[in-house]
PDB file of N, CA and C in Angstrom:
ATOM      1  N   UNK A   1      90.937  80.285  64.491  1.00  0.00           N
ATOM      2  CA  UNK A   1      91.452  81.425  63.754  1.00  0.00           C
ATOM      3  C   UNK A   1      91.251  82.686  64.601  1.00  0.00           C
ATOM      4  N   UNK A   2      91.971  83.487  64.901  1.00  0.00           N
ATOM      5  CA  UNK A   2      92.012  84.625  66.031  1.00  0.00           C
ATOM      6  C   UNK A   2      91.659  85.952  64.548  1.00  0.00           C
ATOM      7  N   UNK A   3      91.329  86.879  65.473  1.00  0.00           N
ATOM      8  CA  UNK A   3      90.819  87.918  65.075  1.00  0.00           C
ATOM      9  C   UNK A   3      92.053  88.908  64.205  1.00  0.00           C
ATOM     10  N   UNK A   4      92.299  89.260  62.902  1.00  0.00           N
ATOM     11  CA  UNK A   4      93.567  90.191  62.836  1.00  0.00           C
ATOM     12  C   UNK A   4      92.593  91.634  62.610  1.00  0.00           C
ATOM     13  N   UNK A   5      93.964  92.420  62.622  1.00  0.00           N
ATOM     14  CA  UNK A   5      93.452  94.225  62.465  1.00  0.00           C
ATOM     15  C   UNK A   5      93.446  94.683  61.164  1.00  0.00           C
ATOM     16  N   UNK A   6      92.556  95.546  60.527  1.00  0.00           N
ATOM     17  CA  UNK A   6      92.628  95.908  59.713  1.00  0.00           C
ATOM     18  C   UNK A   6      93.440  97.360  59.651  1.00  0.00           C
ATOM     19  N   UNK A   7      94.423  97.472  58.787  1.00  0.00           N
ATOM     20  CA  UNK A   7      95.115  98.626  58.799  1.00  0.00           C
ATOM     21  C   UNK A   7      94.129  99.474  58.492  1.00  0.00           C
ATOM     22  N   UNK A   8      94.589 100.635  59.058  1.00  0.00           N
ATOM     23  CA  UNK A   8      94.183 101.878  59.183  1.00  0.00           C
ATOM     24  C   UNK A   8      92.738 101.964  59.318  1.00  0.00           C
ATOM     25  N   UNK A   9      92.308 100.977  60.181  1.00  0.00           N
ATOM     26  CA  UNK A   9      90.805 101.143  60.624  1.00  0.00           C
ATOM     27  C   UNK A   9      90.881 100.900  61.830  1.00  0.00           C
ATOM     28  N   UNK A  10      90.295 101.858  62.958  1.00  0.00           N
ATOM     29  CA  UNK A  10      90.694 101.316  64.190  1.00  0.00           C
ATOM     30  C   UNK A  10      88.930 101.058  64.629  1.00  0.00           C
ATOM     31  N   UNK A  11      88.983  99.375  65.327  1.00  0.00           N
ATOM     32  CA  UNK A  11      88.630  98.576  65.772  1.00  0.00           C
ATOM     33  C   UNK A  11      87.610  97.776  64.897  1.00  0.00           C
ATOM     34  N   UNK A  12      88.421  97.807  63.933  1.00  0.00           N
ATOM     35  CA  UNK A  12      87.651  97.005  62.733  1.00  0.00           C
ATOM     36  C   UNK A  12      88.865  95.645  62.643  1.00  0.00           C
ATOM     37  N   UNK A  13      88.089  94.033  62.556  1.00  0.00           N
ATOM     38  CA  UNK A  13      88.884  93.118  62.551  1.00  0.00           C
ATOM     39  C   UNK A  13      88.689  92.294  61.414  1.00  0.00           C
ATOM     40  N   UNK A  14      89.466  91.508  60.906  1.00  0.00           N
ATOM     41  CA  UNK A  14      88.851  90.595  60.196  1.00  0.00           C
ATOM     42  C   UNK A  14      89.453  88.842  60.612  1.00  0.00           C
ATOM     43  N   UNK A  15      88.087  87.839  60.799  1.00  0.00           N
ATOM     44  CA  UNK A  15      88.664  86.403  60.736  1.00  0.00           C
ATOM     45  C   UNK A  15      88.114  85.804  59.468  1.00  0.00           C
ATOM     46  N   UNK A  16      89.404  84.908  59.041  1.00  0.00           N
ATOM     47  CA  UNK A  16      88.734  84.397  56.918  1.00  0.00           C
ATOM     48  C   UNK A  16      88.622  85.617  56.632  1.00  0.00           C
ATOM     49  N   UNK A  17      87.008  85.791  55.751  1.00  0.00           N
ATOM     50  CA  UNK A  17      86.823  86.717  55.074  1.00  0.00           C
ATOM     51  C   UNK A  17      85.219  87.749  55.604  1.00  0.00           C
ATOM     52  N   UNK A  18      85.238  87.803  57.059  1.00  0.00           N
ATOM     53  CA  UNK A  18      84.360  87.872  57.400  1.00  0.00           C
ATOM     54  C   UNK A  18      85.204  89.374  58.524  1.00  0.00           C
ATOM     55  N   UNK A  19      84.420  90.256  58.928  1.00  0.00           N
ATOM     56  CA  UNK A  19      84.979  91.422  59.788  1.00  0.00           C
ATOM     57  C   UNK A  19      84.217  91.808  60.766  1.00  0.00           C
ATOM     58  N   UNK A  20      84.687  92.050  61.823  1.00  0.00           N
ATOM     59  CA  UNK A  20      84.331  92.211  63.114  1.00  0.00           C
ATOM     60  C   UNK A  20      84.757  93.443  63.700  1.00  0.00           C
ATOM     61  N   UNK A  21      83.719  94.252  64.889  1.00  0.00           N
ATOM     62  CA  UNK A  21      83.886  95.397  65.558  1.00  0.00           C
ATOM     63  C   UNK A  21      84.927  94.546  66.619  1.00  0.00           C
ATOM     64  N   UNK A  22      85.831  95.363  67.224  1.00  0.00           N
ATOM     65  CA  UNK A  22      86.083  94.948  68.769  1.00  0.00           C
ATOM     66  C   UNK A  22      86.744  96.212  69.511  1.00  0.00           C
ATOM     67  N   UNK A  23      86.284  96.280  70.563  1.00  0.00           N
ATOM     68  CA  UNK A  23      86.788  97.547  70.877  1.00  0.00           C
ATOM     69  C   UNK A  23      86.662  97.205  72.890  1.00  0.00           C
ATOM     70  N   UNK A  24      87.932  97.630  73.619  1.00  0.00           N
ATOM     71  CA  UNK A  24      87.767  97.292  74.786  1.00  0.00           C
ATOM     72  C   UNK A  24      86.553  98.305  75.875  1.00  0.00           C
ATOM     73  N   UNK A  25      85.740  97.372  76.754  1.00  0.00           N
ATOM     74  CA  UNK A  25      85.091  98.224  77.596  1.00  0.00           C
ATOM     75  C   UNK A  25      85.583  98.590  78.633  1.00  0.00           C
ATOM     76  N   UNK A  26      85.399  99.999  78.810  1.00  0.00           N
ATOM     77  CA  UNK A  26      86.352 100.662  79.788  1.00  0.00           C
ATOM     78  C   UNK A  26      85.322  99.797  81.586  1.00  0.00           C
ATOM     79  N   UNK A  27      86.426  99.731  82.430  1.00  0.00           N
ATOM     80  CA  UNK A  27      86.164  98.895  83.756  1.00  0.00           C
ATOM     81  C   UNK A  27      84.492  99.693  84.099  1.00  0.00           C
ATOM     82  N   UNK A  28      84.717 100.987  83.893  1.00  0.00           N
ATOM     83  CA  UNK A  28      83.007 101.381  85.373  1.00  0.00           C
ATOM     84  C   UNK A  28      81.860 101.231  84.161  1.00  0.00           C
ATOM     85  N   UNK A  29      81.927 101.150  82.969  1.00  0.00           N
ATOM     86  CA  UNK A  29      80.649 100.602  82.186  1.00  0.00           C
ATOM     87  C   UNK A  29      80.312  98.886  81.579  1.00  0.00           C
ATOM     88  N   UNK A  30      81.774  97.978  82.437  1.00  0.00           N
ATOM     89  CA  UNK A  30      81.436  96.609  81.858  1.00  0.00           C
ATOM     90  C   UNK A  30      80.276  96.302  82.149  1.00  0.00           C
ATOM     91  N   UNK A  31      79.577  96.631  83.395  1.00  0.00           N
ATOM     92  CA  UNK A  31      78.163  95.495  83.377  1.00  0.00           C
ATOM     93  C   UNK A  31      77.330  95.486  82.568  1.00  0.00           C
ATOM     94  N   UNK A  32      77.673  96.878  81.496  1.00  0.00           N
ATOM     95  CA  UNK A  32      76.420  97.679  80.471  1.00  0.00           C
ATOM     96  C   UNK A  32      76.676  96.120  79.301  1.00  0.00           C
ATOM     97  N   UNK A  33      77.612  95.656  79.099  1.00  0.00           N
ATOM     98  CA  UNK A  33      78.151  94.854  78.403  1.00  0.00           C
ATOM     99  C   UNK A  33      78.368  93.558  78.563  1.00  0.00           C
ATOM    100  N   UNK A  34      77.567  93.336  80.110  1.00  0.00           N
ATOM    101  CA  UNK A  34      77.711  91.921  80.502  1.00  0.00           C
ATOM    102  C   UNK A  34      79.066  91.452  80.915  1.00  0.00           C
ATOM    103  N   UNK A  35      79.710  91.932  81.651  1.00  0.00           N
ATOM    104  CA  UNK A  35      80.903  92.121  82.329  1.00  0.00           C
ATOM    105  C   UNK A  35      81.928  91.503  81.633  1.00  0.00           C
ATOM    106  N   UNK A  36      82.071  92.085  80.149  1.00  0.00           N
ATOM    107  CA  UNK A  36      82.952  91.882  79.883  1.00  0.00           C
ATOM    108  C   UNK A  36      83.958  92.755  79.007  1.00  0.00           C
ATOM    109  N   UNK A  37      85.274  92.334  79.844  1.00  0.00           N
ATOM    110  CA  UNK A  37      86.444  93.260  79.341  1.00  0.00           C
ATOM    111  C   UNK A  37      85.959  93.889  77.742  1.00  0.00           C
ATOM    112  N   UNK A  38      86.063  93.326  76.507  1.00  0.00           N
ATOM    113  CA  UNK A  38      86.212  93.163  75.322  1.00  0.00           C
ATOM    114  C   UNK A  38      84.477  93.234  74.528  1.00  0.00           C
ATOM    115  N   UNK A  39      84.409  94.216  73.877  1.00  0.00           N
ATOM    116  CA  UNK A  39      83.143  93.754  73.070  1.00  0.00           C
ATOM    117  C   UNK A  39      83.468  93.710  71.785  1.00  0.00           C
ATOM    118  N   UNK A  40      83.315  92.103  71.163  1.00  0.00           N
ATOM    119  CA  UNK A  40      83.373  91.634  69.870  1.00  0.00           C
ATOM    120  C   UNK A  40      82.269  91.595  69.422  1.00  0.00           C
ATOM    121  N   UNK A  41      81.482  92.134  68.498  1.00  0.00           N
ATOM    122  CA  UNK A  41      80.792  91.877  67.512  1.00  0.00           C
ATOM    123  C   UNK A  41      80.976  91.396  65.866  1.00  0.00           C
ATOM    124  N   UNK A  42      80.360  90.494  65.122  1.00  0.00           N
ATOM    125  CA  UNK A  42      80.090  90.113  64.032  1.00  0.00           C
ATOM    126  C   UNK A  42      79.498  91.145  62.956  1.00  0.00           C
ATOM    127  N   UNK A  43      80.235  91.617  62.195  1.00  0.00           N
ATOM    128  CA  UNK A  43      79.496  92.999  61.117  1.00  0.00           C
ATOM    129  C   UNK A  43      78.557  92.485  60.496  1.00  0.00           C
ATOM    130  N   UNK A  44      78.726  91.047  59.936  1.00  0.00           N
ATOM    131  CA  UNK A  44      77.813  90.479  59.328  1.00  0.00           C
ATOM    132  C   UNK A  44      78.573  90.551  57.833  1.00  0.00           C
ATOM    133  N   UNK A  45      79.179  90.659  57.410  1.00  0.00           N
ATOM    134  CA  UNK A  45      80.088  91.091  55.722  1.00  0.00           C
ATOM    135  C   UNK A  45      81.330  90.595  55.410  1.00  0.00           C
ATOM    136  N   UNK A  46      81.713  90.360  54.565  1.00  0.00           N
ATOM    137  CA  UNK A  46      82.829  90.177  53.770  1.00  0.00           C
ATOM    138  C   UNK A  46      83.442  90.710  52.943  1.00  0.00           C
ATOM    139  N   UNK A  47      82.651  92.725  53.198  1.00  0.00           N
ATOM    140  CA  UNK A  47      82.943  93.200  52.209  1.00  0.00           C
ATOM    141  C   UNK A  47      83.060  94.592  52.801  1.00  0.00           C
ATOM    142  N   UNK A  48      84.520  94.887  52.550  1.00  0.00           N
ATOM    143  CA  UNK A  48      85.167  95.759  53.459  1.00  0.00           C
ATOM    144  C   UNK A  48      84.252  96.849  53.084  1.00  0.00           C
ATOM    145  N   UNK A  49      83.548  98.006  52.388  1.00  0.00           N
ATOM    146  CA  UNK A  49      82.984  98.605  51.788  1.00  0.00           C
ATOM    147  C   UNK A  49      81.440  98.548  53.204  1.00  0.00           C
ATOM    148  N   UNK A  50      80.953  97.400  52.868  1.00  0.00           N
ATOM    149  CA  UNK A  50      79.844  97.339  54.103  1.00  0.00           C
ATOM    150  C   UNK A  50      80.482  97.236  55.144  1.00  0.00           C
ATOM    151  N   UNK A  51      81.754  96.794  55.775  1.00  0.00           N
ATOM    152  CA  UNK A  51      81.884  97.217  57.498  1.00  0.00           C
ATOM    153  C   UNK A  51      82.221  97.943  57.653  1.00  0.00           C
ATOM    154  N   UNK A  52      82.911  98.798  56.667  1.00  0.00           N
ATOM    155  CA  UNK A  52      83.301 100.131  57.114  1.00  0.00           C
ATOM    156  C   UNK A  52      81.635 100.973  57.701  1.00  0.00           C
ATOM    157  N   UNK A  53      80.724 100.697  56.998  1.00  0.00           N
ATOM    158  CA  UNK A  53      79.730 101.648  57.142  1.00  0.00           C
ATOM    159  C   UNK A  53      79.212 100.260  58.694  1.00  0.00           C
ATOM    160  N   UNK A  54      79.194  99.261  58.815  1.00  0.00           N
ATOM    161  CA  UNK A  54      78.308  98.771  60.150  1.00  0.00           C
ATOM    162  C   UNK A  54      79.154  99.101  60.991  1.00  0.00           C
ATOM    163  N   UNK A  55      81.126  99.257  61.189  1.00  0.00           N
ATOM    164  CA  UNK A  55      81.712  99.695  62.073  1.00  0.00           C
ATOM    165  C   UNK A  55      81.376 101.066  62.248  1.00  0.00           C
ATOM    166  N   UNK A  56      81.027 101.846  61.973  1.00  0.00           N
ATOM    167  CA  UNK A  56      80.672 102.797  62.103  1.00  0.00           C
ATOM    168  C   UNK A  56      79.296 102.951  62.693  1.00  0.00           C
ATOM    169  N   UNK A  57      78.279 102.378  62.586  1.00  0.00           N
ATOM    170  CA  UNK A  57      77.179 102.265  62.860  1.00  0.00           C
ATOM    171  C   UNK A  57      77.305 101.328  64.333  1.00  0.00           C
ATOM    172  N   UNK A  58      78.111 100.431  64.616  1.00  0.00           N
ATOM    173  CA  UNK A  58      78.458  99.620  65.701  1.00  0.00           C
ATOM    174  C   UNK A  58      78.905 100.177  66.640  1.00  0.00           C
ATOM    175  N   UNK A  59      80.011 101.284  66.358  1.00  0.00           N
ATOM    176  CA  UNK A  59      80.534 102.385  66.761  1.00  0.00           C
ATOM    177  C   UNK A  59      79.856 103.228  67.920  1.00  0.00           C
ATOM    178  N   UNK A  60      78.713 104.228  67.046  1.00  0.00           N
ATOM    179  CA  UNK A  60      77.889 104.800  67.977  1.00  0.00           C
ATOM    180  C   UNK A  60      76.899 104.178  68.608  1.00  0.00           C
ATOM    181  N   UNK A  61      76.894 102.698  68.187  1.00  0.00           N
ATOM    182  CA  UNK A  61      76.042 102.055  69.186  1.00  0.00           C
ATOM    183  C   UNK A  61      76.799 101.849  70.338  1.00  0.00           C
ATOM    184  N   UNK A  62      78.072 101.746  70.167  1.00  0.00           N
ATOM    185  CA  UNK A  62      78.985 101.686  71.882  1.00  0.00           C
ATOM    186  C   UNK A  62      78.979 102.989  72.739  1.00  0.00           C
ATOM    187  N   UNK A  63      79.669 103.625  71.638  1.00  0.00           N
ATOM    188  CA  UNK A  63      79.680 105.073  72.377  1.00  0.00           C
ATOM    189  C   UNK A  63      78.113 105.673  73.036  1.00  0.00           C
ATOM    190  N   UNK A  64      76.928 105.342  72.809  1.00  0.00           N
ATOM    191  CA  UNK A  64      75.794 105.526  72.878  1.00  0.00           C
ATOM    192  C   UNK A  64      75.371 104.721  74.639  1.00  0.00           C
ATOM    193  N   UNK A  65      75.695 103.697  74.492  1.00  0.00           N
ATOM    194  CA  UNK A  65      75.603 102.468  75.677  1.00  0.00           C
ATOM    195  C   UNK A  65      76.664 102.845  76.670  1.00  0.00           C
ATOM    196  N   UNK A  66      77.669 103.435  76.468  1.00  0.00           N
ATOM    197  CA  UNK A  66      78.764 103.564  76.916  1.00  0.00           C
ATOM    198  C   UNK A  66      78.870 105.104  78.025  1.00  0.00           C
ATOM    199  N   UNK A  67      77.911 105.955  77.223  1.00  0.00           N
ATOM    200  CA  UNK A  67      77.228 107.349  77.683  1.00  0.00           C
ATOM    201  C   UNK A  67      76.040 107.090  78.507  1.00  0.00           C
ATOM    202  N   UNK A  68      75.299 106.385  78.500  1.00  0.00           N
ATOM    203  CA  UNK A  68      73.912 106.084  78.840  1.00  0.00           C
ATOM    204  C   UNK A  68      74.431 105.430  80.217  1.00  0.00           C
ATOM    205  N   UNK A  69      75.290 104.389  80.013  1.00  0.00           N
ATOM    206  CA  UNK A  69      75.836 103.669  81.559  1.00  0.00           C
ATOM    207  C   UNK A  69      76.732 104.560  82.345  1.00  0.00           C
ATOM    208  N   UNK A  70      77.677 105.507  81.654  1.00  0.00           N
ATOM    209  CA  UNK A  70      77.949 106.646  82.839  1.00  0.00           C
ATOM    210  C   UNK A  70      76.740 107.484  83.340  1.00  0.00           C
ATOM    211  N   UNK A  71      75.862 107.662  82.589  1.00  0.00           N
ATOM    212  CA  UNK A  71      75.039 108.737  83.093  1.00  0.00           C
ATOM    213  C   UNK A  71      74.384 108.109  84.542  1.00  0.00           C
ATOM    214  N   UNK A  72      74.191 107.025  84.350  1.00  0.00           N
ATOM    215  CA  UNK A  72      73.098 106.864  85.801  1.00  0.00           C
ATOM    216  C   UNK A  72      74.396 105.456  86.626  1.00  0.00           C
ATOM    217  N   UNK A  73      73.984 105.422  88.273  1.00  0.00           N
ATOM    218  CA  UNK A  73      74.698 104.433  88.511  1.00  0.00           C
ATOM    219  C   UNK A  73      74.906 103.047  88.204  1.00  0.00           C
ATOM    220  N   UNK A  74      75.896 102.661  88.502  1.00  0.00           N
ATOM    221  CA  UNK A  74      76.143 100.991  88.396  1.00  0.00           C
ATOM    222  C   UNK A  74      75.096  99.886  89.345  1.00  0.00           C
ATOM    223  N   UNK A  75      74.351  99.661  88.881  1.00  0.00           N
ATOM    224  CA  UNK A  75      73.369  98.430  89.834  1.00  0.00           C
ATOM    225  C   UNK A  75      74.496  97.514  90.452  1.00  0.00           C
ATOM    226  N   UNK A  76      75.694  97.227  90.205  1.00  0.00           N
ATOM    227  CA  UNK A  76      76.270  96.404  90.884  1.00  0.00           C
ATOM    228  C   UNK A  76      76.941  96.706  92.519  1.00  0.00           C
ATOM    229  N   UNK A  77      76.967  98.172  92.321  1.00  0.00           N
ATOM    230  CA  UNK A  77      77.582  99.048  93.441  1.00  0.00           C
ATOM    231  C   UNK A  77      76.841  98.787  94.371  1.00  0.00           C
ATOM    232  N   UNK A  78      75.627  98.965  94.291  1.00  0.00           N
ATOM    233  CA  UNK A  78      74.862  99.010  95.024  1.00  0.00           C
ATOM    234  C   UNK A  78      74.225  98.099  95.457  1.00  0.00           C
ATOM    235  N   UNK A  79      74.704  96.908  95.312  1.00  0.00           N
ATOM    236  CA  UNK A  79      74.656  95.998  95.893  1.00  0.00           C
ATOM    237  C   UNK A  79      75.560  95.888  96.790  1.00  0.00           C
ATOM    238  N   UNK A  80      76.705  96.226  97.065  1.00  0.00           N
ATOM    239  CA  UNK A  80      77.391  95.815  97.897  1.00  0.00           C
ATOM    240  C   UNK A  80      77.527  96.984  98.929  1.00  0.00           C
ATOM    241  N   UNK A  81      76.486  97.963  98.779  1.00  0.00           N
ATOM    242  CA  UNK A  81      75.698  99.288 100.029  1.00  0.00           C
ATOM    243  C   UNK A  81      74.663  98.549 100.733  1.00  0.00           C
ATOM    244  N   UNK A  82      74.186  97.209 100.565  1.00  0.00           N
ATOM    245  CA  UNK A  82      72.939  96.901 101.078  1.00  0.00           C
ATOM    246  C   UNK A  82      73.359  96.207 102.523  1.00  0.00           C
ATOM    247  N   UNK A  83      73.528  96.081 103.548  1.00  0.00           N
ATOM    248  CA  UNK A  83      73.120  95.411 104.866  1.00  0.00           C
ATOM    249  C   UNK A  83      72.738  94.095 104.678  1.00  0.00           C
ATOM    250  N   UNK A  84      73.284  92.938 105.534  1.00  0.00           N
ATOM    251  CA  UNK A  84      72.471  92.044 105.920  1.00  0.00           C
ATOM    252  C   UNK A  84      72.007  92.321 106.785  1.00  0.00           C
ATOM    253  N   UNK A  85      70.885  91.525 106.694  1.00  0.00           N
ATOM    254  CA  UNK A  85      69.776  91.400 107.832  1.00  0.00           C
ATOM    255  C   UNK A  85      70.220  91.085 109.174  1.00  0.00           C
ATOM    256  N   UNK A  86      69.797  92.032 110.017  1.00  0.00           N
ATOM    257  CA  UNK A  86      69.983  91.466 111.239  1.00  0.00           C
ATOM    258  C   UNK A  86      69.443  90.329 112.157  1.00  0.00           C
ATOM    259  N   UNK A  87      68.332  90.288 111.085  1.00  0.00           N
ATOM    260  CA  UNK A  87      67.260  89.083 111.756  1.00  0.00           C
ATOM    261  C   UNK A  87      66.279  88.892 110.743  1.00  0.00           C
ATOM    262  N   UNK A  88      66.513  87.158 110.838  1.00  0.00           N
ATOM    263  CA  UNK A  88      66.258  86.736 109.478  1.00  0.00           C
ATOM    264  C   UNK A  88      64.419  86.055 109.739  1.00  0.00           C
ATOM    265  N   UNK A  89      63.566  86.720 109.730  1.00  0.00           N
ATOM    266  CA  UNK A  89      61.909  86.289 109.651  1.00  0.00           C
ATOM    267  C   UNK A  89      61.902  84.832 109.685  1.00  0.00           C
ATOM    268  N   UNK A  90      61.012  84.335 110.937  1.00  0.00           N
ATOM    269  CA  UNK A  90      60.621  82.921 110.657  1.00  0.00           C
ATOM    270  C   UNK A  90      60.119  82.594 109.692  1.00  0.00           C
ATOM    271  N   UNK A  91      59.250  81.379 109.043  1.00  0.00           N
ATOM    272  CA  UNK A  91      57.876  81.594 108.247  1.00  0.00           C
ATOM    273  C   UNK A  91      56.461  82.037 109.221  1.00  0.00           C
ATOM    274  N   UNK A  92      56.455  81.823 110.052  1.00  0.00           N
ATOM    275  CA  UNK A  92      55.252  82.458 110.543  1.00  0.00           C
ATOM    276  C   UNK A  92      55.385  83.867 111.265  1.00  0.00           C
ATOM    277  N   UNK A  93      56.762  84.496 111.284  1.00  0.00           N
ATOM    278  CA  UNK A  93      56.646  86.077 111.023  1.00  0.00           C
ATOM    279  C   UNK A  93      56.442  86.651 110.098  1.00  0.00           C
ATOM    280  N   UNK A  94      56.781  85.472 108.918  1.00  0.00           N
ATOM    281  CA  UNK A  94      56.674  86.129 107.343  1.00  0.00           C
ATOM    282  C   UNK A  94      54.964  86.288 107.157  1.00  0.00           C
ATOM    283  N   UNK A  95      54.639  84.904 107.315  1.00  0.00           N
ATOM    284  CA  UNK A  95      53.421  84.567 107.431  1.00  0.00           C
ATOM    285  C   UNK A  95      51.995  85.473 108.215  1.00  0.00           C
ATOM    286  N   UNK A  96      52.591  85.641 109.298  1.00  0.00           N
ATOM    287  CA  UNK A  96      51.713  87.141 110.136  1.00  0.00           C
ATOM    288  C   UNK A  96      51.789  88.201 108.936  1.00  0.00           C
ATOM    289  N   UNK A  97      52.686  88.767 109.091  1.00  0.00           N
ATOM    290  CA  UNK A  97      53.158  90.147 108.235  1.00  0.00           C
ATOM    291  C   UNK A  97      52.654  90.071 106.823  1.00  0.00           C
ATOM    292  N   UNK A  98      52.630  89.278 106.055  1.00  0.00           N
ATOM    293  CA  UNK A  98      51.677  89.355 105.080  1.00  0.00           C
ATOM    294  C   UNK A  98      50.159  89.433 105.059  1.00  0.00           C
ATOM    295  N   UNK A  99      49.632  88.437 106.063  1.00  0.00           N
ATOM    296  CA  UNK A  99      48.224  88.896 106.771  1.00  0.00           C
ATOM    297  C   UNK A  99      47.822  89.880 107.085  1.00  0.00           C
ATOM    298  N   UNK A 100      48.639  90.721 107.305  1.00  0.00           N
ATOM    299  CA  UNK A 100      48.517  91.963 108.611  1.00  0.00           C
ATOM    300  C   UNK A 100      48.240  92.873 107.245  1.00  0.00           C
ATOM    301  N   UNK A 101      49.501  92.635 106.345  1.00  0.00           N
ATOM    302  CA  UNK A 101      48.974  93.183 105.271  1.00  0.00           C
ATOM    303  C   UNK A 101      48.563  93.396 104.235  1.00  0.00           C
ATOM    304  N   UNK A 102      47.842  92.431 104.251  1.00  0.00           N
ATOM    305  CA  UNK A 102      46.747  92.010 102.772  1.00  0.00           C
ATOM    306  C   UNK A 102      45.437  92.805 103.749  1.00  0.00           C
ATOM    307  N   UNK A 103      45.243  92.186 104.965  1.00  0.00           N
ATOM    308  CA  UNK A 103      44.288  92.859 105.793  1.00  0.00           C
ATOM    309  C   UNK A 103      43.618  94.564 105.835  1.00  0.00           C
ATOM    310  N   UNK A 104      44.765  95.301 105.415  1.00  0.00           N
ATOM    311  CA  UNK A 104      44.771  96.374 105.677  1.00  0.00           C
ATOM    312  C   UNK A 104      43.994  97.459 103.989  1.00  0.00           C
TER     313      UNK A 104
END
C-alpha cells in the first residue's frame, strides 16, 4: 500500500488508516538523515486531529536537524580533502613509534 496525500496538509500522508510525515531532504543536509533522499516517518495515529499536532511537532524536528546540519560542515566532504598516504608504516615502524611513544 503506497503512501497517499492528505489534502490540504502539506507533508502529511496517510497508508490504511494510519498517517505519516514525509517531506524531501534537501541534497547538502542528507547525511543528517542517513543519506537519504526522502524522510518518512510514522505519526503513530489514526486520528487526523493527533497528526495534525505530531506533523507539526515532526515538522520542527526537521526544520531543527535541517538548521543544525547547515550550520556546521558535512563530515562527508571532508573526507574526500584527506590524502593518501604516501607511505604506508611497516608493523615494526608502527611498532617502534608507539614505543617511542608510550616512552616519553
Amino acid at each position: 500500500m503506497t503512501l497517499q496525500r492528505v489534502a490540504n496538509h502539506r507533508y502529511l500522508f496517510r497508508r490504511g488508516q494510519r498517517y505519516y510525515f514525509k517531506r524531501a531532504v534537501p541534497k547538502d543536509v542528507r547525511y543528517a538523515f542517513g543519506g537519504k533522499p526522502v524522510d518518512v516517518v510514522a505519526l503513530g495515529t489514526s486520528d487526523l486531529g493527533e497528526a495534525r499536532h505530531a506533523l507539526a511537532v515532526r515538522l520542527a524536528e526537521f526544520e531543527r536537524v535541517v538548521a543544525a546540519s547547515r550550520a556546521k560542515p558535512d563530515p562527508t566532504q571532508h573526507a574526500q580533502t584527506i590524502r593518501p598516504l604516501s607511505h604506508v608504516p611497516t608493523p615494526n615502524e608502527v611498532d617502534e613509534a608507539v614505543r617511542a611513544w608510550l616512552s616519553n
